[in-house]
N, C-alpha and C. Protein backbone atom coordinates (compact mmCIF):
# COMPACT_ATOMS: atom_id res chain seq x y z
N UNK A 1 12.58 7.78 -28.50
CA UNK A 1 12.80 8.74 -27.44
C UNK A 1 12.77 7.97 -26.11
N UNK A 2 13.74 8.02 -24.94
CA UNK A 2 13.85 7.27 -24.47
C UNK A 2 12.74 8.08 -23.20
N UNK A 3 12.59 7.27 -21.91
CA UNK A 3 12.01 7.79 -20.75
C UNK A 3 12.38 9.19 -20.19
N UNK A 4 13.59 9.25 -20.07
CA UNK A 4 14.00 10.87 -19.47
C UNK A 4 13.88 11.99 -20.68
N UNK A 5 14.09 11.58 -21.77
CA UNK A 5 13.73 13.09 -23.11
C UNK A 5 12.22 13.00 -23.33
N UNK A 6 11.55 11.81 -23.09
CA UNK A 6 10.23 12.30 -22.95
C UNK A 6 10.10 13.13 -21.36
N UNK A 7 10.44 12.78 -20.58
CA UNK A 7 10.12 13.90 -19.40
C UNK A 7 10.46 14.95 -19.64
N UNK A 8 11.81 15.11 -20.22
CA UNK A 8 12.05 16.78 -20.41
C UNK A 8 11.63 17.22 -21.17
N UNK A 9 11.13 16.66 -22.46
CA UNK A 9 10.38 17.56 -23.36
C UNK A 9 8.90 17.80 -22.79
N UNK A 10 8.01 17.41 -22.35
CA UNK A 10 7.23 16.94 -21.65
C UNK A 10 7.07 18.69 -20.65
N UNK A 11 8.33 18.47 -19.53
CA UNK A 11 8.72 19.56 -18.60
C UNK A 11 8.67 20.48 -19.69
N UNK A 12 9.33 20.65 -20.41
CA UNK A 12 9.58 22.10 -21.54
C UNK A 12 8.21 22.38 -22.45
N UNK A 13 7.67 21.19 -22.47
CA UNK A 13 6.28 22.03 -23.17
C UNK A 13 5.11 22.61 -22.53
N UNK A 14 5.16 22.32 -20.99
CA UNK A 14 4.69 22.76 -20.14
C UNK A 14 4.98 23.92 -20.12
N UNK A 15 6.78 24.38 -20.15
CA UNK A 15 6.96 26.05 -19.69
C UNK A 15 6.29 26.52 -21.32
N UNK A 16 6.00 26.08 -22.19
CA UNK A 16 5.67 26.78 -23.43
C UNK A 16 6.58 26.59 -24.55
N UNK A 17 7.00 25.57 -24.46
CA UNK A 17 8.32 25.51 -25.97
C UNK A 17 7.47 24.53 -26.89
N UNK A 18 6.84 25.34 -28.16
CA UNK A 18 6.16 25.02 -29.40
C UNK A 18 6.99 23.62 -29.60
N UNK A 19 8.45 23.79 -29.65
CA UNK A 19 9.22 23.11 -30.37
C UNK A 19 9.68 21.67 -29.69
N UNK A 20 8.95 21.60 -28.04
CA UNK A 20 9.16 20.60 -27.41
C UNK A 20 7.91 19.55 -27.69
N UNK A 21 6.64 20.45 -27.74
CA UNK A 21 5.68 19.75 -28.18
C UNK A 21 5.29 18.80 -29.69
N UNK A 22 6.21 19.60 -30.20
CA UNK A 22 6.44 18.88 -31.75
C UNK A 22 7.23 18.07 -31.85
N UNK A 23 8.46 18.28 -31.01
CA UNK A 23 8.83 16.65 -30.79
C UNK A 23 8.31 15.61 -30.33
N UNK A 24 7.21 16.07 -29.13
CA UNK A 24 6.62 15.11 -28.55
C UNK A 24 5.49 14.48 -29.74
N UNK A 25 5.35 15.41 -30.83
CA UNK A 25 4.38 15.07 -31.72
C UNK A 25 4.56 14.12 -32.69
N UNK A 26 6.04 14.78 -33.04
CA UNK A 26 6.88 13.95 -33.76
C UNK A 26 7.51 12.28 -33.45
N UNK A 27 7.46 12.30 -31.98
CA UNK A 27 7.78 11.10 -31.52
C UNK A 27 6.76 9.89 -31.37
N UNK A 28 5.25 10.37 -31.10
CA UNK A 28 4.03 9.57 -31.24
C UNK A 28 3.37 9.61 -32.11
N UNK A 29 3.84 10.11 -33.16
CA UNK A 29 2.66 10.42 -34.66
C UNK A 29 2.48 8.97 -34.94
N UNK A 30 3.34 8.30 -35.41
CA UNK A 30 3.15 7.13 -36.16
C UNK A 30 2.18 5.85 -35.03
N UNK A 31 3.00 5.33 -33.79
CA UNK A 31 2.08 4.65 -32.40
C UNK A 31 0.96 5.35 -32.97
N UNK A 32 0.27 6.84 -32.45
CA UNK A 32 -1.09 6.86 -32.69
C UNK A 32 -1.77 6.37 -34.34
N UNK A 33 -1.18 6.98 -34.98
CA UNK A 33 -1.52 6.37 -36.46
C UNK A 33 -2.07 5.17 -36.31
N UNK A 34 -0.91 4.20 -36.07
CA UNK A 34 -1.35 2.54 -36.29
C UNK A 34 -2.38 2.61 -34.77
N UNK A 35 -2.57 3.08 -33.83
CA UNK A 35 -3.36 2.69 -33.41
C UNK A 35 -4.57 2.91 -33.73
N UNK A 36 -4.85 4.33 -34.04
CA UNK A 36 -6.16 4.79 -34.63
C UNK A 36 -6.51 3.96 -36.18
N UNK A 37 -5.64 3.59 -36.94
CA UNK A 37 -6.27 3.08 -37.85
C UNK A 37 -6.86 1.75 -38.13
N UNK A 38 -6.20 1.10 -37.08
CA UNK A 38 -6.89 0.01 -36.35
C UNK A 38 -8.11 -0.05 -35.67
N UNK A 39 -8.58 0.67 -35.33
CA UNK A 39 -9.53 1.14 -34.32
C UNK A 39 -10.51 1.51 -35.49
N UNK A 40 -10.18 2.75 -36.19
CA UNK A 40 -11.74 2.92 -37.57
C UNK A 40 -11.75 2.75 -38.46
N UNK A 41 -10.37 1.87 -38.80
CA UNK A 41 -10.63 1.44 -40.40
C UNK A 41 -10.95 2.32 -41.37
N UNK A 42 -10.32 4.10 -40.89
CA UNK A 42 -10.79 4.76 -42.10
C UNK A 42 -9.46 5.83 -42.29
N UNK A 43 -8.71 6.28 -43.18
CA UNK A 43 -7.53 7.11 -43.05
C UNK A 43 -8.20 8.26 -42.98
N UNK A 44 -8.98 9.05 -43.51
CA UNK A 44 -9.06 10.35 -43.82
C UNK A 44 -9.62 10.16 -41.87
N UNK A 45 -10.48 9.37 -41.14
CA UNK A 45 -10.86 9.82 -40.02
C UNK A 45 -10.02 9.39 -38.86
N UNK A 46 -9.04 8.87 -39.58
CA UNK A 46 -7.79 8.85 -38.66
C UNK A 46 -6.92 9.80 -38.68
N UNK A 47 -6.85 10.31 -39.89
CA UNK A 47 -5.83 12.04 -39.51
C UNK A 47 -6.73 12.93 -38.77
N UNK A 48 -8.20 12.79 -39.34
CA UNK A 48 -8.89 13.83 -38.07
C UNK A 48 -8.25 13.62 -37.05
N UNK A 49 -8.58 12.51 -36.58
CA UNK A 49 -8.61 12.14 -35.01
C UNK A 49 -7.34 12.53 -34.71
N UNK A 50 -6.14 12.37 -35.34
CA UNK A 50 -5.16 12.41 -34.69
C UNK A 50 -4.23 13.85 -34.63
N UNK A 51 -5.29 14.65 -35.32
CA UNK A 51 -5.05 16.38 -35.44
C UNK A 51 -6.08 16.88 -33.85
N UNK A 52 -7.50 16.21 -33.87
CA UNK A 52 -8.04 16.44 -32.79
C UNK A 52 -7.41 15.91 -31.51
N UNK A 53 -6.91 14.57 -31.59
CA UNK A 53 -5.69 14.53 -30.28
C UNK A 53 -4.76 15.19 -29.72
N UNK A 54 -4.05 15.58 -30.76
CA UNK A 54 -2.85 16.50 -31.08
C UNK A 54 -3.28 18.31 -30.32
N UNK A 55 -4.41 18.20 -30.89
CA UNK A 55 -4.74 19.87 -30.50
C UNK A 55 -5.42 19.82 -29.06
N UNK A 56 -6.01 18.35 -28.55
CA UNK A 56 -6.77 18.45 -27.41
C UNK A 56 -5.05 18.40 -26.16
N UNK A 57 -4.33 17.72 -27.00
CA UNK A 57 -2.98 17.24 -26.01
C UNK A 57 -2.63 18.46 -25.52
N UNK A 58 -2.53 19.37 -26.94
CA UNK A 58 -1.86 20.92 -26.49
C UNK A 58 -2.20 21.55 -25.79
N UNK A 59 -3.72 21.57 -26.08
CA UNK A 59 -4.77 22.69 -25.10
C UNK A 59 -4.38 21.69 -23.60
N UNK A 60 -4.48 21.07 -23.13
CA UNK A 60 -4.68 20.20 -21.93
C UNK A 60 -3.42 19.80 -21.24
N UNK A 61 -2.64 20.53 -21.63
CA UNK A 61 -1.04 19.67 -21.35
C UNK A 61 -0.58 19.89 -20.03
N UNK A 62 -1.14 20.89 -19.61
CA UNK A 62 -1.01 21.19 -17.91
C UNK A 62 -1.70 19.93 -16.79
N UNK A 63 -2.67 19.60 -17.74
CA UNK A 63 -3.58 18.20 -17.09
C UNK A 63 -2.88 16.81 -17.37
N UNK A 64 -1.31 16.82 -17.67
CA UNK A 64 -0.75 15.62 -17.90
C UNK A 64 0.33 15.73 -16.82
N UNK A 65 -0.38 14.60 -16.28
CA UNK A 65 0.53 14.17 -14.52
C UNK A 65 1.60 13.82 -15.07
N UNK A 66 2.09 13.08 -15.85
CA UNK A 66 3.11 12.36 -15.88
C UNK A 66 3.28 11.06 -15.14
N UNK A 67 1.97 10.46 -14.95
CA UNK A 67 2.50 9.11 -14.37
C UNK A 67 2.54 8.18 -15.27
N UNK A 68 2.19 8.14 -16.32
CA UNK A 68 1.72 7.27 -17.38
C UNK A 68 2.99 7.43 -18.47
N UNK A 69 3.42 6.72 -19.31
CA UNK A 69 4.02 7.31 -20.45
C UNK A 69 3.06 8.55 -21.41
N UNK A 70 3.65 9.45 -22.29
CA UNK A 70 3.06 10.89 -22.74
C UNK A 70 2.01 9.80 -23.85
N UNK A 71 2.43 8.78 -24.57
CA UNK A 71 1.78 8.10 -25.67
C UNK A 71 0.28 7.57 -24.84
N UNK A 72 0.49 6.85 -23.97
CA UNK A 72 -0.78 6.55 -22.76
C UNK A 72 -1.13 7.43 -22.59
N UNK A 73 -1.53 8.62 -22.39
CA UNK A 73 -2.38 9.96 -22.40
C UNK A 73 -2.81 10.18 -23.82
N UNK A 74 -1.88 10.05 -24.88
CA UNK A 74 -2.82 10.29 -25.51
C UNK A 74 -3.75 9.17 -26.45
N UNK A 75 -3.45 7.98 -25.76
CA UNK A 75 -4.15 7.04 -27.04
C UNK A 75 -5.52 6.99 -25.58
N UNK A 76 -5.70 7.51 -25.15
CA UNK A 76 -6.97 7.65 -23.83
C UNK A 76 -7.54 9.07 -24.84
N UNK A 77 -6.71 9.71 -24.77
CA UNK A 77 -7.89 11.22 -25.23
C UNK A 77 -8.13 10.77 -26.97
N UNK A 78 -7.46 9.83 -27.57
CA UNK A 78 -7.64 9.50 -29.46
C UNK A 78 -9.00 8.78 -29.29
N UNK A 79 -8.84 7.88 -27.58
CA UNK A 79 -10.19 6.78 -27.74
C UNK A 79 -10.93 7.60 -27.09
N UNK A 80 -11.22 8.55 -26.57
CA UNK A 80 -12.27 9.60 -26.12
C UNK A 80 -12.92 9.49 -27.07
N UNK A 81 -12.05 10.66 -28.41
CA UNK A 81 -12.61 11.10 -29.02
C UNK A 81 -13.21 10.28 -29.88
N UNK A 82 -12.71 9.11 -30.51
CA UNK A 82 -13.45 8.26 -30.95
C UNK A 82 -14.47 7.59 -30.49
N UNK A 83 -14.81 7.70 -29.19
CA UNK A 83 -16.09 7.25 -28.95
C UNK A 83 -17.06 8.22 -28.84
N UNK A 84 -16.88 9.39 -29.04
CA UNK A 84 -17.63 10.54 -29.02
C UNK A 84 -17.96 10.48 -30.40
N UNK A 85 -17.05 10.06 -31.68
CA UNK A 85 -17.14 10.71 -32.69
C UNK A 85 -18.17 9.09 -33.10
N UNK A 86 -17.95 8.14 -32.46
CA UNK A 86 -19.27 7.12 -32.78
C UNK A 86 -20.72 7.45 -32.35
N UNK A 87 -20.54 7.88 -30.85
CA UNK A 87 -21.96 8.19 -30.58
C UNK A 87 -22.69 9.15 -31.49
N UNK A 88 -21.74 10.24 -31.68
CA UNK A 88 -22.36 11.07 -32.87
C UNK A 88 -22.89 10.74 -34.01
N UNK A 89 -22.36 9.59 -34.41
CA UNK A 89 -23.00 9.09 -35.53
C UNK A 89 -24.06 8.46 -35.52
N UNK A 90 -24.33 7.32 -34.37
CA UNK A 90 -25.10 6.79 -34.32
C UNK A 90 -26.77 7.60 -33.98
N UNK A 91 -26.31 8.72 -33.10
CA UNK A 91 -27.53 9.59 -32.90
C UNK A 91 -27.44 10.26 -34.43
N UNK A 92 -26.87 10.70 -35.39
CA UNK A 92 -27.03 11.10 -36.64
C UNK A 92 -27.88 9.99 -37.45
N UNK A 93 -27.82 8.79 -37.19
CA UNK A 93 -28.10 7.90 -37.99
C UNK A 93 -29.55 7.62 -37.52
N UNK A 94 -29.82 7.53 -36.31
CA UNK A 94 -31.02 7.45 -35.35
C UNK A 94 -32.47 8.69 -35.88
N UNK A 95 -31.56 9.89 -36.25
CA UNK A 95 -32.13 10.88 -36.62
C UNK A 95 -32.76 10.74 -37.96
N UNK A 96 -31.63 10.50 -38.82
CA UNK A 96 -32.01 10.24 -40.65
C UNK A 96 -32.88 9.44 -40.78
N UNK A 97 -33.28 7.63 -39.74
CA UNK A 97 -34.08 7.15 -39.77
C UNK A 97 -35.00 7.50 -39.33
N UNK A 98 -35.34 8.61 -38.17
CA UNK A 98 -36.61 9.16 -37.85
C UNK A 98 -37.32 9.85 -39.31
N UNK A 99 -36.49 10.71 -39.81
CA UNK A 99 -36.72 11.45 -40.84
C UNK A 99 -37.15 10.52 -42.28
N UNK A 100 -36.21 9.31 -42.53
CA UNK A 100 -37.07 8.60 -43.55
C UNK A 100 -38.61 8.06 -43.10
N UNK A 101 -38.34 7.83 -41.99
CA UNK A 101 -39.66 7.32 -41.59
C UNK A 101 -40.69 7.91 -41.33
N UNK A 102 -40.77 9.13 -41.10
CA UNK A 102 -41.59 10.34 -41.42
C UNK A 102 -41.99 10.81 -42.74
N UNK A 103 -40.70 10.45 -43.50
CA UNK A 103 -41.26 11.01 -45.04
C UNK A 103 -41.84 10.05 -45.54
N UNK A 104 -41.83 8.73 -45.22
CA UNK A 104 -42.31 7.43 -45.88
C UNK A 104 -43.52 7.41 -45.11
N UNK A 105 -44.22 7.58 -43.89
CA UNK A 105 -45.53 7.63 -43.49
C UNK A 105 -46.28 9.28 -44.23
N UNK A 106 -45.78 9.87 -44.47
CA UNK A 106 -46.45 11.09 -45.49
C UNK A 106 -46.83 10.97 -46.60
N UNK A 107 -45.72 10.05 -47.22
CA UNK A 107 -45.29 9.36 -49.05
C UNK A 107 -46.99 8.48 -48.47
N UNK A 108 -47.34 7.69 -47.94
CA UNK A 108 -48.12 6.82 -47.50
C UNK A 108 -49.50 7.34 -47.45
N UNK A 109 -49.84 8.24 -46.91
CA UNK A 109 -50.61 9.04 -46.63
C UNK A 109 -51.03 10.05 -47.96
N UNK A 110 -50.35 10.53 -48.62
CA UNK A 110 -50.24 11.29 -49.74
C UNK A 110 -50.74 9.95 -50.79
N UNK A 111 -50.05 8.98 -51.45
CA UNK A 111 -50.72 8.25 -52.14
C UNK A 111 -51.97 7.60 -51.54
N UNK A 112 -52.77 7.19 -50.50
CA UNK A 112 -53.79 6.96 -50.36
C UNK A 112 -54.78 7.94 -50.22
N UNK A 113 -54.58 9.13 -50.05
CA UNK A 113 -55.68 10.22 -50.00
C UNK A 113 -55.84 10.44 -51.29
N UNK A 114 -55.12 10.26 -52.11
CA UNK A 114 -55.28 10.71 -53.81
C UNK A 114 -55.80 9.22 -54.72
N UNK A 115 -56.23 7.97 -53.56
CA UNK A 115 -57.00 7.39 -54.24
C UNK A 115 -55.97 6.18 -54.88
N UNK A 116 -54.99 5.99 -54.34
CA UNK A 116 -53.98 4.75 -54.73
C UNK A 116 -53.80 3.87 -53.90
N UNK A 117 -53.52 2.55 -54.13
CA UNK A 117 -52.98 1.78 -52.86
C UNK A 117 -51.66 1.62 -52.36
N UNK A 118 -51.46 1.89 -51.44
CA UNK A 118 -50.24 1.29 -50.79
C UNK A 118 -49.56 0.11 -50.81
N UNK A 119 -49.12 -0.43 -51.78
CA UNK A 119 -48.80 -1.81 -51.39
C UNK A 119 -47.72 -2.35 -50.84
N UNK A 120 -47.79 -3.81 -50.70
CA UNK A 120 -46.76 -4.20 -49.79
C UNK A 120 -45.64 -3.76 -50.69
N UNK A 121 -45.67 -3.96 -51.86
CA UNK A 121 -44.53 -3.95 -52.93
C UNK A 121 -44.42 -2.81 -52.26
N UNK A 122 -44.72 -1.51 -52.33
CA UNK A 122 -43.62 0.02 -52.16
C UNK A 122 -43.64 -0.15 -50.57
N UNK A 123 -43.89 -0.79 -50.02
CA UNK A 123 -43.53 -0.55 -48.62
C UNK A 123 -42.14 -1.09 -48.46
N UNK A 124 -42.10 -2.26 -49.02
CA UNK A 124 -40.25 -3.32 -49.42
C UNK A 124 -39.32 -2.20 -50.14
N UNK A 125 -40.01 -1.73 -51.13
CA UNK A 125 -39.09 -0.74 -52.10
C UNK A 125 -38.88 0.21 -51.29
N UNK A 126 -40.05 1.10 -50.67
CA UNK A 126 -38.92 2.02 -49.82
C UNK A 126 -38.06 1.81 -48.97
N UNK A 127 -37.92 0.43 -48.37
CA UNK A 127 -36.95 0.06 -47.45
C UNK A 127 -35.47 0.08 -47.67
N UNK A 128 -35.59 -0.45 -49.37
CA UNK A 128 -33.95 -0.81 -50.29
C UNK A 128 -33.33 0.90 -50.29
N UNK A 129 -31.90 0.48 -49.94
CA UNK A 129 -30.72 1.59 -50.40
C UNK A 129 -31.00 2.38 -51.90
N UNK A 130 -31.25 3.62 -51.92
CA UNK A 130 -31.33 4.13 -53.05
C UNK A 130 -31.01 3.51 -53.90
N UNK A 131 -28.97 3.01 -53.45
CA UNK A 131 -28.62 2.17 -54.81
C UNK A 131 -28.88 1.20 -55.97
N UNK A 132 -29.63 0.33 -55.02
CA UNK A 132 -30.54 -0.73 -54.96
C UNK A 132 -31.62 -0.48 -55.80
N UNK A 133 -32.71 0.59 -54.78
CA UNK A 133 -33.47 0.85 -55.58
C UNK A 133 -34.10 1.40 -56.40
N UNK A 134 -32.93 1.89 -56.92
CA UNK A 134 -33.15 2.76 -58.52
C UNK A 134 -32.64 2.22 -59.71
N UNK A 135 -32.00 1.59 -59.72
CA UNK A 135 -31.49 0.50 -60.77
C UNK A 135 -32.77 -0.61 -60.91
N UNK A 136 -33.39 -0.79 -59.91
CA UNK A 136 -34.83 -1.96 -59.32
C UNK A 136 -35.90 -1.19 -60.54
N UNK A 137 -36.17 0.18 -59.87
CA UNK A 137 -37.41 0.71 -60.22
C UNK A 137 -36.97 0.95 -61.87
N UNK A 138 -35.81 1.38 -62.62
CA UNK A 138 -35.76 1.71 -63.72
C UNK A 138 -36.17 0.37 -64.17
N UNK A 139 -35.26 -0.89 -64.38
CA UNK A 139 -35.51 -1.90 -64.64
C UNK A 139 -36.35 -2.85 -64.97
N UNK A 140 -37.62 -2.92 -63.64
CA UNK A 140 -38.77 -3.73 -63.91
C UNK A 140 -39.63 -2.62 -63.88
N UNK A 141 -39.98 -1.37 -63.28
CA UNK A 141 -41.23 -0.83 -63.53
C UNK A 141 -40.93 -0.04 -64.69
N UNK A 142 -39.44 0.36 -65.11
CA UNK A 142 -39.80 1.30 -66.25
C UNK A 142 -39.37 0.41 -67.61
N UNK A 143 -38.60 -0.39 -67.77
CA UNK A 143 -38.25 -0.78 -68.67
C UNK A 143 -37.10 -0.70 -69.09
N UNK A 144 -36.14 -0.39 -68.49
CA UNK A 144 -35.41 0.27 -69.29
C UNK A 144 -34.29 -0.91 -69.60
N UNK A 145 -33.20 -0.99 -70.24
CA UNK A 145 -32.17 -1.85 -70.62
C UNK A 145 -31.33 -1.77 -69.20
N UNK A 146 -30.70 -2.59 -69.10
CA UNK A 146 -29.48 -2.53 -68.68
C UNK A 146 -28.54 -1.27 -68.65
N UNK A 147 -27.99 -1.67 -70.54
CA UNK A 147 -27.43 -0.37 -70.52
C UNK A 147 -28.02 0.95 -70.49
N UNK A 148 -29.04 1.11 -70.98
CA UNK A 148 -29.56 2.36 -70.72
C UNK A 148 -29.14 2.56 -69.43
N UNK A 149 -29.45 1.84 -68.46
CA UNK A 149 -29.49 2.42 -67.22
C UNK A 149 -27.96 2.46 -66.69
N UNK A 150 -27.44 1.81 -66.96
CA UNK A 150 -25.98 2.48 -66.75
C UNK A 150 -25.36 3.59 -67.15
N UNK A 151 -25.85 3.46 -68.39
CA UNK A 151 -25.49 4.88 -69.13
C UNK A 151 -26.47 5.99 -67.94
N UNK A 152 -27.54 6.23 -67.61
CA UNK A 152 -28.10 7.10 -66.50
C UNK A 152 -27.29 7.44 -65.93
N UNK A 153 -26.88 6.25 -64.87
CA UNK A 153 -26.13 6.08 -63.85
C UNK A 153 -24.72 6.39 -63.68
N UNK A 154 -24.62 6.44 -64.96
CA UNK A 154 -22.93 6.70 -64.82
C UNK A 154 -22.30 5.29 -64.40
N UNK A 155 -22.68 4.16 -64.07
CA UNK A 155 -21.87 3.23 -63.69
C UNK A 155 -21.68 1.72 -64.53
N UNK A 156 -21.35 0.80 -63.96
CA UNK A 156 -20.72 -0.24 -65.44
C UNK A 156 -22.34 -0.99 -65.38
N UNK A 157 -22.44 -1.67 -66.82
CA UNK A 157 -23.49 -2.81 -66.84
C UNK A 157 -23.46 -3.76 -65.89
N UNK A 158 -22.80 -4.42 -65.35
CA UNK A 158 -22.96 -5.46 -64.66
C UNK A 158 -22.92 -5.12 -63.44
N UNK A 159 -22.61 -4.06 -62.92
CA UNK A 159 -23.31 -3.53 -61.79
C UNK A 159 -24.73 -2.99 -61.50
N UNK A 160 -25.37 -2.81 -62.56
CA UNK A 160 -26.64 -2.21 -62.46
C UNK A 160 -27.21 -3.92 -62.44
N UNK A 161 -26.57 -5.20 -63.46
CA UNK A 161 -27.34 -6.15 -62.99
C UNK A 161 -27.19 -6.66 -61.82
N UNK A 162 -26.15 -6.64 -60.89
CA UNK A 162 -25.75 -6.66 -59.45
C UNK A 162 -26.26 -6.40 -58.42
N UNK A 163 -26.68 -4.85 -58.61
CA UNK A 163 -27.87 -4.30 -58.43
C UNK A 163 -29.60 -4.57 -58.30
N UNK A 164 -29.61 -4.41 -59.30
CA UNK A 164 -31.00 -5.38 -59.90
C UNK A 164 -31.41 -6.52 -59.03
N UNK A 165 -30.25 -7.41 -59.57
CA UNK A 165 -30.44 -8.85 -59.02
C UNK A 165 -30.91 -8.80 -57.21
N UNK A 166 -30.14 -8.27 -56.65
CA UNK A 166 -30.00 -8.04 -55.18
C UNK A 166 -31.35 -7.38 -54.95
N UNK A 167 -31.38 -6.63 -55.56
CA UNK A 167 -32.86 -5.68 -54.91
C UNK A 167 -33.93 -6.69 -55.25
N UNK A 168 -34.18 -8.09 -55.93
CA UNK A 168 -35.40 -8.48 -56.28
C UNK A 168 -35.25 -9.90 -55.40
N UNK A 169 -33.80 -10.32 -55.03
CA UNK A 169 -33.78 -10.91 -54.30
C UNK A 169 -34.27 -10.30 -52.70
N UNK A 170 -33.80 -9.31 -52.19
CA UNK A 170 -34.04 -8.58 -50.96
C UNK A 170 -35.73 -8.33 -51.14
N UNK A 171 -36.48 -8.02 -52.25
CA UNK A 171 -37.78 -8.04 -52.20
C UNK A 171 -38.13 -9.32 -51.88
N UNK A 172 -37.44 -10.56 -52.38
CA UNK A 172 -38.79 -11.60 -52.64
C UNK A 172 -38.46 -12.09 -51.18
N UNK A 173 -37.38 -11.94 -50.23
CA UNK A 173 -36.81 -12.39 -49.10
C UNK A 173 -37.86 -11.73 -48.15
N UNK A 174 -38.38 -10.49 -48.25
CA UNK A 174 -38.91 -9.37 -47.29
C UNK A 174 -40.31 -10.44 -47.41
N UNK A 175 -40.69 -10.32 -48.55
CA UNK A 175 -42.21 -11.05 -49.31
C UNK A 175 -42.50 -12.27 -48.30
N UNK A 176 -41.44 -13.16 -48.52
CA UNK A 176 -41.78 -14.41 -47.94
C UNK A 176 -41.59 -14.16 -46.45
N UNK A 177 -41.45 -13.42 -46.01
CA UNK A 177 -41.31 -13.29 -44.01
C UNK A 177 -42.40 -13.28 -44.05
């Protein structure tokens, strides 16, 4: 689309033509694509983003001066939103760790009032990724096979030793600090 059919479509979606805006949609779908997927490395949160661009462009289209090319407006409102949609996470993530760390000083508290020790060992173990450490705990504290525990797990043998392996390495690494 060259410079002047983006202005006029541009002009025409301003007066309200659905069908000017979908060209304009149609003409930057793919630019935003590769840009956004560059940017999060994730497809499914790159069509978000680029449905939330798309709908913020529409709602806001009276707020587009036109000094910029229409694609420069919107790879500004794609990286808005993507930095909104990071901060969000990171305060989500900020949160879940408050919350493990609350349940793990209770878990703490609960086994020593009932007369157990705390040891360094479950203080390392609660640290490991579930993944980690449940393949760990079946393994050396319960016994179990390999396969058994894949078969649990639903997943292949040599991932549970993958598993395994990593979590006793990540213990003995924590150990020796």
């Amino acid at each position: 689309m060259t410079e002047q059919e983006e202005k006029k479509q541009v002009k025409q979606a301003k007066q309200g033509s659905d069908e000017a805006f979908t060209a304009l949609f149609q003409a930057n779908y793919t630019f935003l694509y590769k840009y956004l997927i560059k940017l999060c490395l994730n497809a499914d949160l790159t069509e978000d983003l680029i449905q939330d661009t798309m709908l913020k462009a529409y709602v806001h289209l009276q707020g587009f001066k036109g000094d910029a090319k229409f694609s420069t407006w919107l790879i500004s409102i794609a990286s808005r939103l993507y930095i909104d949609y990071e901060r969000k996470q990171k305060s989500e993530r900020r949160r879940l760790e408050k919350v493990k760390s609350e349940e793990k000083r209770k878990l703490m508290w609960s086994v020593t009032s009932n007369g157990y020790e705390w040891t360094e060992h479950l203080d390392i173990l609660a640290s490991l990724h579930p993944d980690i450490r449940i393949p760990l705990l079946l393994r050396h504290y319960y016994g179990f096979t390999y396969s058994e525990i894949a078969s649990m797990l639903n997943i292949k043998e040599g991932t549970v030793k993958s598993r395994v392996h990593n979590g006793v390495k990540r213990m003995r690494k924590e150990w020796s600090s």
